[in-house]
Protein backbone atom coordinates (compact mmCIF):
# COMPACT_ATOMS: atom_id res chain seq x y z
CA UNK A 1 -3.69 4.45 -4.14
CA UNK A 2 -7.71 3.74 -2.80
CA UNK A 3 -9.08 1.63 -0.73
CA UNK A 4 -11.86 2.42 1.55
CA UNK A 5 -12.37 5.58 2.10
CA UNK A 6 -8.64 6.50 1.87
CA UNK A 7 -6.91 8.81 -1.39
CA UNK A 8 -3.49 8.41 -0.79
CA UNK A 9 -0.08 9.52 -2.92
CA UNK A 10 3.12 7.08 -2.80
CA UNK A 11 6.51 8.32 -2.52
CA UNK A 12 8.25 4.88 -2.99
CA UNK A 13 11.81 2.65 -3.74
CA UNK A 14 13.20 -0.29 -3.29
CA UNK A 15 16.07 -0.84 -0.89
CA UNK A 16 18.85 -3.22 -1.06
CA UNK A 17 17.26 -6.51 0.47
CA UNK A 18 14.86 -6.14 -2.12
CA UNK A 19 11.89 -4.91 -0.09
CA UNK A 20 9.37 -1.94 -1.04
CA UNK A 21 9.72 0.47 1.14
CA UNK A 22 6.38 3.66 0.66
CA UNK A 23 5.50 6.98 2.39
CA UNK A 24 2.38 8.29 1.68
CA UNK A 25 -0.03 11.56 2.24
CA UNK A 26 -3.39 11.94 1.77
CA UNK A 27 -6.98 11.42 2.76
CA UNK A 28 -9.17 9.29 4.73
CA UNK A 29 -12.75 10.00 5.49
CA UNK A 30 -11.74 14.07 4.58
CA UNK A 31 -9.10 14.08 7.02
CA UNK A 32 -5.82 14.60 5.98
CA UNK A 33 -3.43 11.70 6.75
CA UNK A 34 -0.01 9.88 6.70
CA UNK A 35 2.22 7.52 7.20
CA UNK A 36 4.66 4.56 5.59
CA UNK A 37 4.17 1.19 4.51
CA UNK A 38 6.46 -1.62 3.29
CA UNK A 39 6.18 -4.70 1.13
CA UNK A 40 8.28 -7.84 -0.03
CA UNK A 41 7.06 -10.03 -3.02
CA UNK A 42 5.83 -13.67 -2.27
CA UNK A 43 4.58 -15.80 -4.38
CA UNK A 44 3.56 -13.60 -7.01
CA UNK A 45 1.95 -10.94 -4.20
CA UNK A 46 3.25 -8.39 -2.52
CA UNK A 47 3.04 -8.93 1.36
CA UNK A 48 3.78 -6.09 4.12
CA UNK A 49 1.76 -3.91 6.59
CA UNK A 50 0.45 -0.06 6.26
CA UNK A 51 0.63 2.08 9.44
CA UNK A 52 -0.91 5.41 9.33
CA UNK A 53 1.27 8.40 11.33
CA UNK A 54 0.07 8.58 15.07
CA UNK A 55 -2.58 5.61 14.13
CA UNK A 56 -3.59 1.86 13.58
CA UNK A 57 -1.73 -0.41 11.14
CA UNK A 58 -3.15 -3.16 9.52
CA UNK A 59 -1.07 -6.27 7.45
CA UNK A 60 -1.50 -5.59 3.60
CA UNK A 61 -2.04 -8.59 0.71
CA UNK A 62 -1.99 -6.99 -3.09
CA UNK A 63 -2.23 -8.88 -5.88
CA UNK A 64 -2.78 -8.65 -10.05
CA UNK A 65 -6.41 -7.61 -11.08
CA UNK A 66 -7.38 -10.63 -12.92
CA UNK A 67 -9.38 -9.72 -15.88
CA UNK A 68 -11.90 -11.51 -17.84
CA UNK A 69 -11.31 -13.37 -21.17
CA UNK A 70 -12.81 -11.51 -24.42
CA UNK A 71 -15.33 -14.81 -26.17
C-alpha cells in the first residue's frame, strides 16, 4: 500500500463481524514504521482509521479507482 510518502506491506483478514482487520510494516519518509489499521464496508467504501505504532492515527476513506471509458 502508498500513499504519501509511506511503502507499507499488509498482513490482513477478516474477523467474524465482518470487519477488516490489517497490520502493516514499512516505510515513511525512510524511516521504518508500523502499526494496524481496520476497516468495515459502507456503501460501496471501505471506512476505518490507520494508527501508526507509538504515533498519530488518522480516519481512512478507500474507494474503487474509477477509470475512463475507451471512445
Amino acid at each position: 500500500m502508498r500513499f504519501g510518502a509511506a511503502s507499507l506491506e499488509l498482513d490482513w483478514e477478516i474477523n467474524e463481524a465482518g470487519k477488516a482487520e490489517f497490520t502493516f510494516t514499512g516505510f515513511d519518509e525512510m524511516d521504518e514504521t508500523s502499526g494496524k489499521v481496520w476497516a468495515t464496508l459502507a456503501q460501496g467504501r471501505l471506512v476505518g482509521q490507520l494508527k501508526f505504532h507509538q504515533g498519530d492515527k488518522s480516519g481512512l476513506i478507500a474507494e474503487r479507482w474509477k477509470t475512463a471509458k475507451a471512445l
